[in-house]
N, C-alpha and C. Protein backbone atom coordinates (compact mmCIF):
# COMPACT_ATOMS: atom_id res chain seq x y z
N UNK A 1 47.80 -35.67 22.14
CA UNK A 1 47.23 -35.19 20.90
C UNK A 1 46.94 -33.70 21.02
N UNK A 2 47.01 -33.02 19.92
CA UNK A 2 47.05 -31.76 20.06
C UNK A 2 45.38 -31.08 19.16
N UNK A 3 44.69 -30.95 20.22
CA UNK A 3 43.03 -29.96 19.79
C UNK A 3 43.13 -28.81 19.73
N UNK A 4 44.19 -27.96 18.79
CA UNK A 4 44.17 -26.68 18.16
C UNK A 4 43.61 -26.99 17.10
N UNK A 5 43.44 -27.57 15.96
CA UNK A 5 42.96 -27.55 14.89
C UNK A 5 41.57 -27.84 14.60
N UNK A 6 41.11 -28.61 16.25
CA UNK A 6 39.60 -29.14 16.23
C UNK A 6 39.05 -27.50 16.70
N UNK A 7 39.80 -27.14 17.46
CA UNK A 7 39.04 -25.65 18.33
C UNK A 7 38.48 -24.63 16.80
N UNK A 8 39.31 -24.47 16.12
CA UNK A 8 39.45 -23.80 14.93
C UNK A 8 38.28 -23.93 13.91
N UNK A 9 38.22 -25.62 13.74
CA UNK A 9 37.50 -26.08 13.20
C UNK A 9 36.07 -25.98 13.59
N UNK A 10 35.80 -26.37 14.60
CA UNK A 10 34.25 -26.03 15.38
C UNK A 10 34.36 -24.53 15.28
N UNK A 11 34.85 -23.68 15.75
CA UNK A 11 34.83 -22.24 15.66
C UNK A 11 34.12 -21.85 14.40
N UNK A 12 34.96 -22.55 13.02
CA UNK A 12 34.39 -22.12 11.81
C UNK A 12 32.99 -22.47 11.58
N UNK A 13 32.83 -23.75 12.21
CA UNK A 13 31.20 -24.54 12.04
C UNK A 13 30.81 -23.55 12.74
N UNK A 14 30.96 -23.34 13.81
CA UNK A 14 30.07 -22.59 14.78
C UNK A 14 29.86 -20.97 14.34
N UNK A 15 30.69 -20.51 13.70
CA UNK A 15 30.19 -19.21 12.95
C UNK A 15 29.15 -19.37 11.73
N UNK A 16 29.41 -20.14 10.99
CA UNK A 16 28.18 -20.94 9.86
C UNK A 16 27.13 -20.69 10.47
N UNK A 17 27.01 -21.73 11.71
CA UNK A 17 25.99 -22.01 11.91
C UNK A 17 25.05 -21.05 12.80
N UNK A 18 25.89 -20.04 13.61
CA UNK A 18 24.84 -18.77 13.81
C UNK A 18 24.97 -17.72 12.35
N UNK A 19 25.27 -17.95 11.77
CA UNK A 19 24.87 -16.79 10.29
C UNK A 19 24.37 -17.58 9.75
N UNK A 20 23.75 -18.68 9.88
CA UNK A 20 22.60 -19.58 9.02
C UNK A 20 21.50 -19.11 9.97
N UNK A 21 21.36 -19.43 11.10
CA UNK A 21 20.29 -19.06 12.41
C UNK A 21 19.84 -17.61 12.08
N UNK A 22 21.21 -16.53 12.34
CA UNK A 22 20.72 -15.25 11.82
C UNK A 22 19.88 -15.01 10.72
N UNK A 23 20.57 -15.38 9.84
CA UNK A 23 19.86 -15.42 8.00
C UNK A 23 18.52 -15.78 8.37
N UNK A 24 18.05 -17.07 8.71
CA UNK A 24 16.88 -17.31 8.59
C UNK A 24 16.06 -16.35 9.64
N UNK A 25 16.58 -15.86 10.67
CA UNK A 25 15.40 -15.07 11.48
C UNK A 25 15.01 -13.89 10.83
N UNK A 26 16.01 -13.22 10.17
CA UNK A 26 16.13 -11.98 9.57
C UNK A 26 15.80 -11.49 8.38
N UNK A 27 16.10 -12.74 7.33
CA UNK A 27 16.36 -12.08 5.89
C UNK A 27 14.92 -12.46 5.56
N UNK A 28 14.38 -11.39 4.24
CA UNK A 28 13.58 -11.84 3.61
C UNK A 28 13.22 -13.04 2.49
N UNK A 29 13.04 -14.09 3.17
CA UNK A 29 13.11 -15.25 2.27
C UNK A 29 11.82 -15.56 1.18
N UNK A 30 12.88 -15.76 0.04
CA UNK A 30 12.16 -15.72 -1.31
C UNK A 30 10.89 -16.68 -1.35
N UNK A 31 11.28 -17.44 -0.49
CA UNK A 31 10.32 -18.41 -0.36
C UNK A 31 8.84 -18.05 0.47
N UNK A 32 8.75 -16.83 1.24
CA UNK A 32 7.55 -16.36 1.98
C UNK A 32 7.11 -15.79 0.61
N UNK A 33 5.79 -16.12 0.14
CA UNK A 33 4.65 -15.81 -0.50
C UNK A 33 4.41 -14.12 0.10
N UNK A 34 4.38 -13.25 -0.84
CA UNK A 34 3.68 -11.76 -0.82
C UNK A 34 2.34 -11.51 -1.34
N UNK A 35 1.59 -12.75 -1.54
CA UNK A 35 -0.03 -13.04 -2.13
C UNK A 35 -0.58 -11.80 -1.21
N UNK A 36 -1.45 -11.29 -1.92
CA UNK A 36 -2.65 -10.50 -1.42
C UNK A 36 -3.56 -11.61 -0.84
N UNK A 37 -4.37 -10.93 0.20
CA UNK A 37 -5.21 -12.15 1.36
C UNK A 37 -6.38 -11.94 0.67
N UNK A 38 -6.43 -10.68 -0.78
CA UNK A 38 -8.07 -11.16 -0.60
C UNK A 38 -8.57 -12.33 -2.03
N UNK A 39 -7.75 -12.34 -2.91
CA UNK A 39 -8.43 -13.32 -4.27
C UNK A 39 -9.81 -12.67 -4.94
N UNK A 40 -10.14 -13.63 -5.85
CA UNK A 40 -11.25 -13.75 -6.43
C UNK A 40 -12.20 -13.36 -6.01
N UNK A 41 -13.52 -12.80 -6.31
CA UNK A 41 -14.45 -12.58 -5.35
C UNK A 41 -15.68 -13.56 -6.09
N UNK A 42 -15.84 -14.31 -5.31
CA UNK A 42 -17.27 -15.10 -6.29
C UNK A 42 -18.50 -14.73 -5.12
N UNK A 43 -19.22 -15.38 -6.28
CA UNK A 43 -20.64 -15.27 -5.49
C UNK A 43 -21.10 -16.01 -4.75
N UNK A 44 -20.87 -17.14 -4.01
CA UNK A 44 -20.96 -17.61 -2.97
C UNK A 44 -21.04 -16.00 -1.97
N UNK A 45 -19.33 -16.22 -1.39
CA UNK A 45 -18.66 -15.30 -0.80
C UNK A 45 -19.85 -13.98 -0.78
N UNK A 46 -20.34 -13.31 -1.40
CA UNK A 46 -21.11 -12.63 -1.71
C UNK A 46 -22.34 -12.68 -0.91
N UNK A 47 -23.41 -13.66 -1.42
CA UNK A 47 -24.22 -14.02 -1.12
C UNK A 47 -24.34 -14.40 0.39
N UNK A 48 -23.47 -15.24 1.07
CA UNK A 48 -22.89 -15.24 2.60
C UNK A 48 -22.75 -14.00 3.25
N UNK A 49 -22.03 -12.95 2.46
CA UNK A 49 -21.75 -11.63 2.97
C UNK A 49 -22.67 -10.99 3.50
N UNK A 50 -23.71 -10.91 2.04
CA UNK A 50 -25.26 -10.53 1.92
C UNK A 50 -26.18 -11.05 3.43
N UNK A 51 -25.97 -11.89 3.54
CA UNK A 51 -26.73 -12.91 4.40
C UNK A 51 -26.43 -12.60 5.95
N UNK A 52 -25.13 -12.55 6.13
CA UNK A 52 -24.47 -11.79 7.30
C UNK A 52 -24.98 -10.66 8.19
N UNK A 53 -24.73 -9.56 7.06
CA UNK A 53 -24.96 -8.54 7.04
C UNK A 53 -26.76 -8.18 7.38
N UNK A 54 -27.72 -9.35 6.23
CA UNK A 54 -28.46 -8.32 7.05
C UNK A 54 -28.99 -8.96 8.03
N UNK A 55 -28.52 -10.44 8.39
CA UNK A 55 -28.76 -11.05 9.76
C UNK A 55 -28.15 -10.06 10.95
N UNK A 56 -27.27 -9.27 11.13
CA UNK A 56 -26.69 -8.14 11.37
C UNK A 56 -27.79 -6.74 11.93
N UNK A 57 -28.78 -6.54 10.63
CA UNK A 57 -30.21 -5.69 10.63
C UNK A 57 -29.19 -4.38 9.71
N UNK A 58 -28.85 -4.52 8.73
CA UNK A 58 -27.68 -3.93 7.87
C UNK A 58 -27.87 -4.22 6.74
N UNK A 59 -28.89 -4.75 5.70
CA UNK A 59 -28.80 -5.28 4.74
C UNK A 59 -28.06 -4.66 3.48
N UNK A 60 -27.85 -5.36 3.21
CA UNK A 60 -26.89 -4.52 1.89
C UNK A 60 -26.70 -5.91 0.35
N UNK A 61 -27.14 -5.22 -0.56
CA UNK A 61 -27.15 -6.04 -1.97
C UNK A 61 -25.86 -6.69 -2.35
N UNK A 62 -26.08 -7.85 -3.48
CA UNK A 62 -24.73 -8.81 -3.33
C UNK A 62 -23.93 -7.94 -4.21
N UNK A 63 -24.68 -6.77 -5.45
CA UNK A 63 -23.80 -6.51 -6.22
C UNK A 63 -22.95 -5.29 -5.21
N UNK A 64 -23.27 -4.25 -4.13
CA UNK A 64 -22.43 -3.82 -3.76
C UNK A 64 -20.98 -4.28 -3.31
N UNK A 65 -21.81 -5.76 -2.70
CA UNK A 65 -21.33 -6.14 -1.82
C UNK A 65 -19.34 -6.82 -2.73
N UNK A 66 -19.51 -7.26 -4.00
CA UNK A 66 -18.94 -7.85 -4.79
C UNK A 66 -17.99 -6.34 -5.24
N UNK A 67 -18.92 -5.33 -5.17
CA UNK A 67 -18.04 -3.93 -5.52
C UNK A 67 -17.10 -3.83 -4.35
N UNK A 68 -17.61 -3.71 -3.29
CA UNK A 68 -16.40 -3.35 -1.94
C UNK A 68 -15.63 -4.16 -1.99
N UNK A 69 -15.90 -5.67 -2.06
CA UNK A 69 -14.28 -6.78 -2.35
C UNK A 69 -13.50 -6.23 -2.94
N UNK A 70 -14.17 -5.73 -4.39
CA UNK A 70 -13.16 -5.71 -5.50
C UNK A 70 -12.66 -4.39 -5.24
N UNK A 71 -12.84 -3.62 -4.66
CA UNK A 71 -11.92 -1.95 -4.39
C UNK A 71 -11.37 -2.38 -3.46
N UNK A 72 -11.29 -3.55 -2.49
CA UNK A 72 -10.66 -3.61 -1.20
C UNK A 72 -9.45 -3.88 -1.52
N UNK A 73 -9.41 -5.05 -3.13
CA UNK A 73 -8.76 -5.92 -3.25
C UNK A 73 -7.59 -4.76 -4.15
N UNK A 74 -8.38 -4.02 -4.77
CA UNK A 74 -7.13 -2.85 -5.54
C UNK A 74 -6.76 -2.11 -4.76
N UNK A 75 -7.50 -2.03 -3.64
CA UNK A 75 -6.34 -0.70 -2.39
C UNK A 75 -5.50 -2.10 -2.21
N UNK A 76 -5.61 -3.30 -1.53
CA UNK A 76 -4.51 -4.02 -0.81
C UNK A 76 -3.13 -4.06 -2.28
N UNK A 77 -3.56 -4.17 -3.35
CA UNK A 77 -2.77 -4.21 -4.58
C UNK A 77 -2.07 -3.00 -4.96
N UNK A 78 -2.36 -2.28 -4.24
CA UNK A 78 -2.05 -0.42 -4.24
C UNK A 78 -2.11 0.39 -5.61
N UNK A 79 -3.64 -0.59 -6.51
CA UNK A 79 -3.65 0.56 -7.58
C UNK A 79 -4.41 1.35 -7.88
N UNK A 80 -5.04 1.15 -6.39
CA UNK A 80 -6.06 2.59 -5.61
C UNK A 80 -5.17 3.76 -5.40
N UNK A 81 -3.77 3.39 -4.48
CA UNK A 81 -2.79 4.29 -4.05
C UNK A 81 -2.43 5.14 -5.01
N UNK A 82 -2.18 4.26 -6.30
CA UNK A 82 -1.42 5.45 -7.34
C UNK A 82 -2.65 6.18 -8.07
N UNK A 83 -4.15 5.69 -8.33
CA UNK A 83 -4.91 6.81 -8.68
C UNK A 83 -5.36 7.67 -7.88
N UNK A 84 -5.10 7.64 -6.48
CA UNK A 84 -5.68 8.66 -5.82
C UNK A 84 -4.39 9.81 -5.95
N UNK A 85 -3.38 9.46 -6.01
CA UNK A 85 -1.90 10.07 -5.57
C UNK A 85 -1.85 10.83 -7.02
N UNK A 86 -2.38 10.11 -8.67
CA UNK A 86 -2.55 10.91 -9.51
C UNK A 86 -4.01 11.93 -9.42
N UNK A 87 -4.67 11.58 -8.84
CA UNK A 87 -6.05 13.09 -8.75
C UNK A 87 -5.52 13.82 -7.76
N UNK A 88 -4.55 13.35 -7.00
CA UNK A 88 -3.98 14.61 -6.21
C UNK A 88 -3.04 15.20 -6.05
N UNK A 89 -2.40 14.55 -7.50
CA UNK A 89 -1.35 15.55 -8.11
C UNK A 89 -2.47 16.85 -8.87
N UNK A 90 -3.04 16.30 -9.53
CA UNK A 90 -3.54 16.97 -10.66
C UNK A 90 -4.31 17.95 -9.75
N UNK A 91 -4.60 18.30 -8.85
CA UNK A 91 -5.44 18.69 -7.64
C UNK A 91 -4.97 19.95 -7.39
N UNK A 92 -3.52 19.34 -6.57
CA UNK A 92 -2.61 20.45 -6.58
C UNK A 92 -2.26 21.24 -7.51
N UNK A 93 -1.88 20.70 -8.80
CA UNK A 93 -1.45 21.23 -9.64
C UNK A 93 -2.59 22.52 -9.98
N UNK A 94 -4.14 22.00 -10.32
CA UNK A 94 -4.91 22.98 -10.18
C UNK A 94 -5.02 24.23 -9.59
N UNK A 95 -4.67 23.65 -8.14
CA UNK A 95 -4.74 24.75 -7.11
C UNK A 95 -3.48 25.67 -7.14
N UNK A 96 -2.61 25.24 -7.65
CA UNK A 96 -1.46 26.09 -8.02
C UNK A 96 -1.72 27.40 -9.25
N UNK A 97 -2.60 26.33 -10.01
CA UNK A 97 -2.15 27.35 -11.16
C UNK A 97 -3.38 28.56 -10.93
N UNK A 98 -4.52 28.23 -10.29
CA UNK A 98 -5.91 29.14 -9.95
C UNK A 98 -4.78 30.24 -8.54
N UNK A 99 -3.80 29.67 -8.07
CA UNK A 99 -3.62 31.18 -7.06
C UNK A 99 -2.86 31.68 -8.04
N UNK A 100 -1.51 31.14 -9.22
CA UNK A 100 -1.13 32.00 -9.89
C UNK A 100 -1.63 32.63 -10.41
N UNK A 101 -2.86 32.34 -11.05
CA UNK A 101 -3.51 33.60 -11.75
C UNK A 101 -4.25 34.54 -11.19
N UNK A 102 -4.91 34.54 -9.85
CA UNK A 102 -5.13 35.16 -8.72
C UNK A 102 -4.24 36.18 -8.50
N UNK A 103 -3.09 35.96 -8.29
CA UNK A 103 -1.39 36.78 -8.15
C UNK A 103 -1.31 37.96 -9.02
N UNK A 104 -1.57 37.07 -10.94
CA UNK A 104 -0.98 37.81 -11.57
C UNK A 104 -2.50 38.73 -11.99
N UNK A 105 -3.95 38.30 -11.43
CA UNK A 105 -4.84 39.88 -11.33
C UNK A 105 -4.92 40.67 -10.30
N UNK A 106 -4.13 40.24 -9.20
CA UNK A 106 -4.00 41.19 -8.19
C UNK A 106 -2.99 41.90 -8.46
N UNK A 107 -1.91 41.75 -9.15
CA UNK A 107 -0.42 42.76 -9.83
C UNK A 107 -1.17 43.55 -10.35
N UNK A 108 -1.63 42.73 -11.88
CA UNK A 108 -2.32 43.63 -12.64
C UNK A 108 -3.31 45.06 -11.93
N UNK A 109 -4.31 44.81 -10.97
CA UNK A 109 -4.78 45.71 -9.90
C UNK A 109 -4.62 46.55 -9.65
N UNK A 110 -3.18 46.17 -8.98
CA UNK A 110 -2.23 47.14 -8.29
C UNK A 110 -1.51 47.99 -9.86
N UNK A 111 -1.19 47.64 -10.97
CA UNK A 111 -0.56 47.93 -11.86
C UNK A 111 -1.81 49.15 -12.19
N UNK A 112 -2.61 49.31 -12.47
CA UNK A 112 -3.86 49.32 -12.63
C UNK A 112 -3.90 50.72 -11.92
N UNK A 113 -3.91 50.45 -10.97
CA UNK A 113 -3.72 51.44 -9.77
C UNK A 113 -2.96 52.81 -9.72
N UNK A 114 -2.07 51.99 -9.81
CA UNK A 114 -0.56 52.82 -9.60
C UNK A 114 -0.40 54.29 -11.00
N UNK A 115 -0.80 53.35 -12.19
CA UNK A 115 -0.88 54.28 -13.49
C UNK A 115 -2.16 55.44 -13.37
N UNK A 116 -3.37 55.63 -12.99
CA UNK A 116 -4.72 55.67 -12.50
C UNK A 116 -4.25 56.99 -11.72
């Protein structure tokens, strides 16, 4: 009997089946959840925090405490990232336009000068 066609055949399985192995070690599967770790913030959670903390000798109030979740939870969501990235556009932009005009009274100065 002739096992050229079986060699061939397993060959093909056997390529499948390491680019199935690969795929799964590698690729980003749709199926892994991208959830943020922090959720909801209730008051339990809070109140525990509270409790922690100043068992700790740190005390700190539940309403801060419910504030820092909830900014933790918009930096992990990154829509801390884009308002800080817009006040520091606008920042720069400031600081740009205060040396241009800096520039154009030191010309003037010198313009100033020169006629004088």
């Amino acid at each position: 009997m002739n096992a050229g066609p079986f060699y061939v055949f397993f060959g093909i399985l056997g390529l499948m089946a390491g680019a199935l192995i690969v795929w799964f070690v590698l690729a980003d599967h749709p199926f892994e959840s991208a959830e943020i770790p922090g959720g909801p913030v209730d008051e339990a959670e809070a109140s525990l925090l509270a409790k922690m903390m100043s068992d700790e000798g740190r005390p700190m109030d539940e309403e801060s405490i419910v504030r820092l979740l909830r900014l933790h939870g918009e930096y992990v969501e990154g829509r801390i990232r884009d308002e800080l990235a817009a006040q520091d556009a606008a920042r720069l932009d400031q600081e740009r336009r205060q040396a241009e005009a800096e520039e154009t009274r030191a010309v003037q100065e010198m313009a100033g000068r020169d006629v004088g």
